[in-house]
C-alpha atoms as a PDB file:
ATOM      1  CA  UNK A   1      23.232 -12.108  26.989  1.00  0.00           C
ATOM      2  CA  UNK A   2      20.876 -14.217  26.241  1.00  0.00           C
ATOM      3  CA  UNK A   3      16.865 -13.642  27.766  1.00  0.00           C
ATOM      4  CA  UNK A   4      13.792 -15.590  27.570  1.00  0.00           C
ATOM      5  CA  UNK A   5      10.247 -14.216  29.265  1.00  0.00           C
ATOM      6  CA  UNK A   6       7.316 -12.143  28.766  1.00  0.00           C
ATOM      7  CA  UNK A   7       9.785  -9.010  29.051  1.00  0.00           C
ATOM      8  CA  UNK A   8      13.375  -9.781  27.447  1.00  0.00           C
ATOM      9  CA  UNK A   9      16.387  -7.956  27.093  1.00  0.00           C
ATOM     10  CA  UNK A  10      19.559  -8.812  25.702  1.00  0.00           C
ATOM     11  CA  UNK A  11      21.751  -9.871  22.604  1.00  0.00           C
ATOM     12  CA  UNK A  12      19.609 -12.376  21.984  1.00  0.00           C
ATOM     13  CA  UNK A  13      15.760 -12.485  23.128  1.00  0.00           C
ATOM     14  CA  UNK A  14      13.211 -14.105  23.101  1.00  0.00           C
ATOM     15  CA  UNK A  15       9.719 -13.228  25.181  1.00  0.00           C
ATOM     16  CA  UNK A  16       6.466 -11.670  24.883  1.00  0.00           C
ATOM     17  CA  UNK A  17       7.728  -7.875  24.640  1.00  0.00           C
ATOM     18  CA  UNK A  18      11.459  -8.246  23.690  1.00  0.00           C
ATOM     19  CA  UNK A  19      14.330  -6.145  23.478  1.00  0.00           C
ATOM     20  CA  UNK A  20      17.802  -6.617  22.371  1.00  0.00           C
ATOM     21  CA  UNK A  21      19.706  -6.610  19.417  1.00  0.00           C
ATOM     22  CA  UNK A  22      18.468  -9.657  17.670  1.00  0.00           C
ATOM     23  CA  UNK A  23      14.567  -9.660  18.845  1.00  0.00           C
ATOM     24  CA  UNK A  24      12.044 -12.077  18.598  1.00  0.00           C
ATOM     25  CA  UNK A  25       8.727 -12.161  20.342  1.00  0.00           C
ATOM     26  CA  UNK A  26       5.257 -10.879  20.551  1.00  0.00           C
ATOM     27  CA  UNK A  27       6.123  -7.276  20.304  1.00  0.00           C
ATOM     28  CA  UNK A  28      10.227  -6.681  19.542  1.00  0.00           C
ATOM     29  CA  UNK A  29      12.598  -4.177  19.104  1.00  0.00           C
ATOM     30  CA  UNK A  30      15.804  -4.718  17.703  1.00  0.00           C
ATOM     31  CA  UNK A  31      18.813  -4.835  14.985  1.00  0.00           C
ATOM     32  CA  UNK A  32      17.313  -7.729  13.767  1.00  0.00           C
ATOM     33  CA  UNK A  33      13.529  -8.027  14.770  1.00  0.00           C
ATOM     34  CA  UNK A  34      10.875 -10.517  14.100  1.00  0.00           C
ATOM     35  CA  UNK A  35       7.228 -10.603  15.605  1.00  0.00           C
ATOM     36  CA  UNK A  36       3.542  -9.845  15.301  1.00  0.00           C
ATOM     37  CA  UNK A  37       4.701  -6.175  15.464  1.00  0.00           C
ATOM     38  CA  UNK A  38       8.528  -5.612  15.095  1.00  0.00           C
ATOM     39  CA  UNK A  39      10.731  -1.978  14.781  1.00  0.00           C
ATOM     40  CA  UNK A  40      14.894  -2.262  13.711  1.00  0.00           C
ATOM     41  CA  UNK A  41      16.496  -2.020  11.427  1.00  0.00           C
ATOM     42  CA  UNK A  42      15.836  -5.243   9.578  1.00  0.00           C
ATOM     43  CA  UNK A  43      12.439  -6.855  10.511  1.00  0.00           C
ATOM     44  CA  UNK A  44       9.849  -9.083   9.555  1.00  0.00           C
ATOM     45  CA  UNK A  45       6.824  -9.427  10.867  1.00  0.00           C
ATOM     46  CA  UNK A  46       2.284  -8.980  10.975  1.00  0.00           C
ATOM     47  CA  UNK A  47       2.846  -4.634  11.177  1.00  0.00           C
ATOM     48  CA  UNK A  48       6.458  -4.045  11.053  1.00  0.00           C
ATOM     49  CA  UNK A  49       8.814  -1.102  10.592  1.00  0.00           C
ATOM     50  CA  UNK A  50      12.266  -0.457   9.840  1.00  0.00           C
ATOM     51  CA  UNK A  51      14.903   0.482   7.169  1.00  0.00           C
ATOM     52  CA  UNK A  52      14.112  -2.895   5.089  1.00  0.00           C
ATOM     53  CA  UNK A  53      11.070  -4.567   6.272  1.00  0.00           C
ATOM     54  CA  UNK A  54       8.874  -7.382   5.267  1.00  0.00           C
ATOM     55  CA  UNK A  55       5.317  -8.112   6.677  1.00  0.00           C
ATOM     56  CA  UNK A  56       1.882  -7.921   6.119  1.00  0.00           C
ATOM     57  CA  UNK A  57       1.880  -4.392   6.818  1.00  0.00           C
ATOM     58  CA  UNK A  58       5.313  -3.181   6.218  1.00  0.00           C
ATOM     59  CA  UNK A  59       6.582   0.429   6.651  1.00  0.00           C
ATOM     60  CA  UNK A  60      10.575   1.305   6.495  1.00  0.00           C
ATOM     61  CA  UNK A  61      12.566   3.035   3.626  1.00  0.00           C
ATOM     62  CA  UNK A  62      12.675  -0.490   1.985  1.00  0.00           C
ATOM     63  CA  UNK A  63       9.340  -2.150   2.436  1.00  0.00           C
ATOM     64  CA  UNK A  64       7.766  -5.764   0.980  1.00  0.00           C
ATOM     65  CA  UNK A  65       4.388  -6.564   1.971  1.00  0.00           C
ATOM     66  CA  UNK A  66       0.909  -6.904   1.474  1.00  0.00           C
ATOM     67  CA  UNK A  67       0.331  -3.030   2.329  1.00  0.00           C
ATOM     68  CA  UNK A  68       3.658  -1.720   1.743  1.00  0.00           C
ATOM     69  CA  UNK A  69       4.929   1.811   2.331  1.00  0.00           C
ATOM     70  CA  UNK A  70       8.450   3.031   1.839  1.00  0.00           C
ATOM     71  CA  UNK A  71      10.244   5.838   1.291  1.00  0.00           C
ATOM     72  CA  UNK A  72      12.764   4.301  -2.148  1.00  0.00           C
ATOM     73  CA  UNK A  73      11.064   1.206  -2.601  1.00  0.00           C
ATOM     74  CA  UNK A  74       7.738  -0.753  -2.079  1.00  0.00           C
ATOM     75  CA  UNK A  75       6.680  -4.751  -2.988  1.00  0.00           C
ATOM     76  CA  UNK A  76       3.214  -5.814  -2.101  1.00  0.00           C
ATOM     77  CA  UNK A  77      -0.396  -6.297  -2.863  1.00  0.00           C
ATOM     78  CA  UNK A  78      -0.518  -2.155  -2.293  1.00  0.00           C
ATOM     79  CA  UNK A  79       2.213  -0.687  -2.721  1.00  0.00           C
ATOM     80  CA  UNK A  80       3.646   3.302  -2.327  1.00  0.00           C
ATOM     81  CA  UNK A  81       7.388   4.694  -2.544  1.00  0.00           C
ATOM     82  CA  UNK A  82       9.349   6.123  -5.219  1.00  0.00           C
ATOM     83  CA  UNK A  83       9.681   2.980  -7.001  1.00  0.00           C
ATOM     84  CA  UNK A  84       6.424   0.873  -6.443  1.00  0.00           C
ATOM     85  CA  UNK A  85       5.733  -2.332  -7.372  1.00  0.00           C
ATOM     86  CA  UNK A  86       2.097  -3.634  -6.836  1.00  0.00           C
ATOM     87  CA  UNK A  87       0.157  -6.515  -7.478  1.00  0.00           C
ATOM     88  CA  UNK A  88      -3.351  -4.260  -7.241  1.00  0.00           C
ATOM     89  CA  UNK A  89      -2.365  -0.967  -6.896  1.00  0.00           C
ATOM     90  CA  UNK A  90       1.125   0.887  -7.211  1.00  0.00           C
ATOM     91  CA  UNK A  91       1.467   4.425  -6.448  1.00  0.00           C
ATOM     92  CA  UNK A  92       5.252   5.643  -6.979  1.00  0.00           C
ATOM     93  CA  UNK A  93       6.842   9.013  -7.830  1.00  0.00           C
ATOM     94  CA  UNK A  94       9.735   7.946  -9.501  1.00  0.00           C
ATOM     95  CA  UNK A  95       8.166   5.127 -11.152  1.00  0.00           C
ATOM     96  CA  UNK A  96       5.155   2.726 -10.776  1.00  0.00           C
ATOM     97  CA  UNK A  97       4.631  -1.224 -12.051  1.00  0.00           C
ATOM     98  CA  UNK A  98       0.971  -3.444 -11.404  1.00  0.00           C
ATOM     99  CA  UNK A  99       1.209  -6.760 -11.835  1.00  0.00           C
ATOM    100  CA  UNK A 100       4.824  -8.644 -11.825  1.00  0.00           C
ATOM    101  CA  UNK A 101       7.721  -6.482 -13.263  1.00  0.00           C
ATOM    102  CA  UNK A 102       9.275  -7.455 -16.597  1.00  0.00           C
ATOM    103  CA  UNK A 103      13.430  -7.881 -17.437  1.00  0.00           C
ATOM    104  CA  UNK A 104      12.894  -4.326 -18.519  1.00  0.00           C
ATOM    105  CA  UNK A 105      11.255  -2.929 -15.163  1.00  0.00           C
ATOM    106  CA  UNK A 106      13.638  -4.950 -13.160  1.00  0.00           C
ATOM    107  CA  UNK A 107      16.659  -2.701 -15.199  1.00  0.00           C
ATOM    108  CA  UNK A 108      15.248   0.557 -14.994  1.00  0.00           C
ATOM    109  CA  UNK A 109      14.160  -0.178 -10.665  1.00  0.00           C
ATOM    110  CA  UNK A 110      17.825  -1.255 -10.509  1.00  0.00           C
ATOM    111  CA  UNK A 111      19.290   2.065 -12.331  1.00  0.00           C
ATOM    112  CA  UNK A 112      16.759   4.479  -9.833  1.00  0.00           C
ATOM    113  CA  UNK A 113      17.774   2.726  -6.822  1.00  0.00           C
ATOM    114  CA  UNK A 114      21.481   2.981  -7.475  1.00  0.00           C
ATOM    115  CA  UNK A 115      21.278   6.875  -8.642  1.00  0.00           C
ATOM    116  CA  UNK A 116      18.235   7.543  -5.866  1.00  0.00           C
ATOM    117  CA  UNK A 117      19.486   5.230  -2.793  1.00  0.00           C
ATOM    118  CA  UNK A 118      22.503   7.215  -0.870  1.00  0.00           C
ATOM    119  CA  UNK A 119      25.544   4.906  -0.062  1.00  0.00           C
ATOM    120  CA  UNK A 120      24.891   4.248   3.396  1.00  0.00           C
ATOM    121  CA  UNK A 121      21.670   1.998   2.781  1.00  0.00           C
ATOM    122  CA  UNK A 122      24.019   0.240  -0.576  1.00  0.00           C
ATOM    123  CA  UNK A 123      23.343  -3.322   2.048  1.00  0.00           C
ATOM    124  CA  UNK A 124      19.688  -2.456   1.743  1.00  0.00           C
ATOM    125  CA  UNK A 125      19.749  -1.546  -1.583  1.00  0.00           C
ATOM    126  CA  UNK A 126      21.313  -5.201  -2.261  1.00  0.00           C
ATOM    127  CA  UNK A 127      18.644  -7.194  -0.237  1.00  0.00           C
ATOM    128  CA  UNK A 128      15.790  -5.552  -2.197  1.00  0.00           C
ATOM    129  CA  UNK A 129      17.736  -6.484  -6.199  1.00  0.00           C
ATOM    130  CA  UNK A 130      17.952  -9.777  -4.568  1.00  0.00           C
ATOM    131  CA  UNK A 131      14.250  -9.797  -3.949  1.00  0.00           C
ATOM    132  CA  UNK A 132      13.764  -8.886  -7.431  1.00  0.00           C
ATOM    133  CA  UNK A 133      15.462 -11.616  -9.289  1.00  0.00           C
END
């Protein structure tokens, strides 16, 4: 249930390479992951990827980071997704702010989220309007 050691598995783990649903360590893999380099479905992290992700380098369909690439949304220093947000350089199809996004941004990212983000990811799609405000 619960595992500690340079290779962990369980609910909850904790090690150098670890594996289990909530994840923390060196390298992890999990629900809920945290590390240098982390994979879930929620993780933070140095290089991370998952569905909503936040790290330095940050890859997932909602990513926040210094070099961020995602598939609806991207937050960061470099930024590329539909909607991108970037402090030096933004690159979005859908639509594209440098420097910090005004009231007005904010209104229109929230409108092509909720017509471009299917159902399923609505929890993800909340996390990310809370990182806006």
């Amino acid at each position: 249930m619960i595992s500690l050691g340079l290779l962990s598995t369980g609910l909850l783990s904790f090690g150098v390479l670890s594996i289990g649903l909530f994840a923390f360590g060196t390298f992890a893999l999990g629900l809920l992951s945290a590390g240098a380099i982390a994979a879930g479905i929620l993780t933070a992290g140095a290089v991370c990827f998952g569905i909503v992700s936040f790290g330095a380098a940050s890859i997932g369909k909602f990513s926040v980071g210094a070099m961020a690439i995602g598939k609806y949304i991207a937050i960061g220093d470099h930024a590329k997704a539909m909607i991108a947000i970037g402090q030096s350089e933004a690159k979005g199809t859908l639509y594209q702010v440098i420097g910090d996004p005004s009231i007005q941004d904010i209104s229109r990212i929230e409108e092509l989220l909720d017509q471009n983000v299917p159902s399923d990811l609505s929890w993800a799609k909340e996390i990310i309007k809370a990182v806006l405000h």
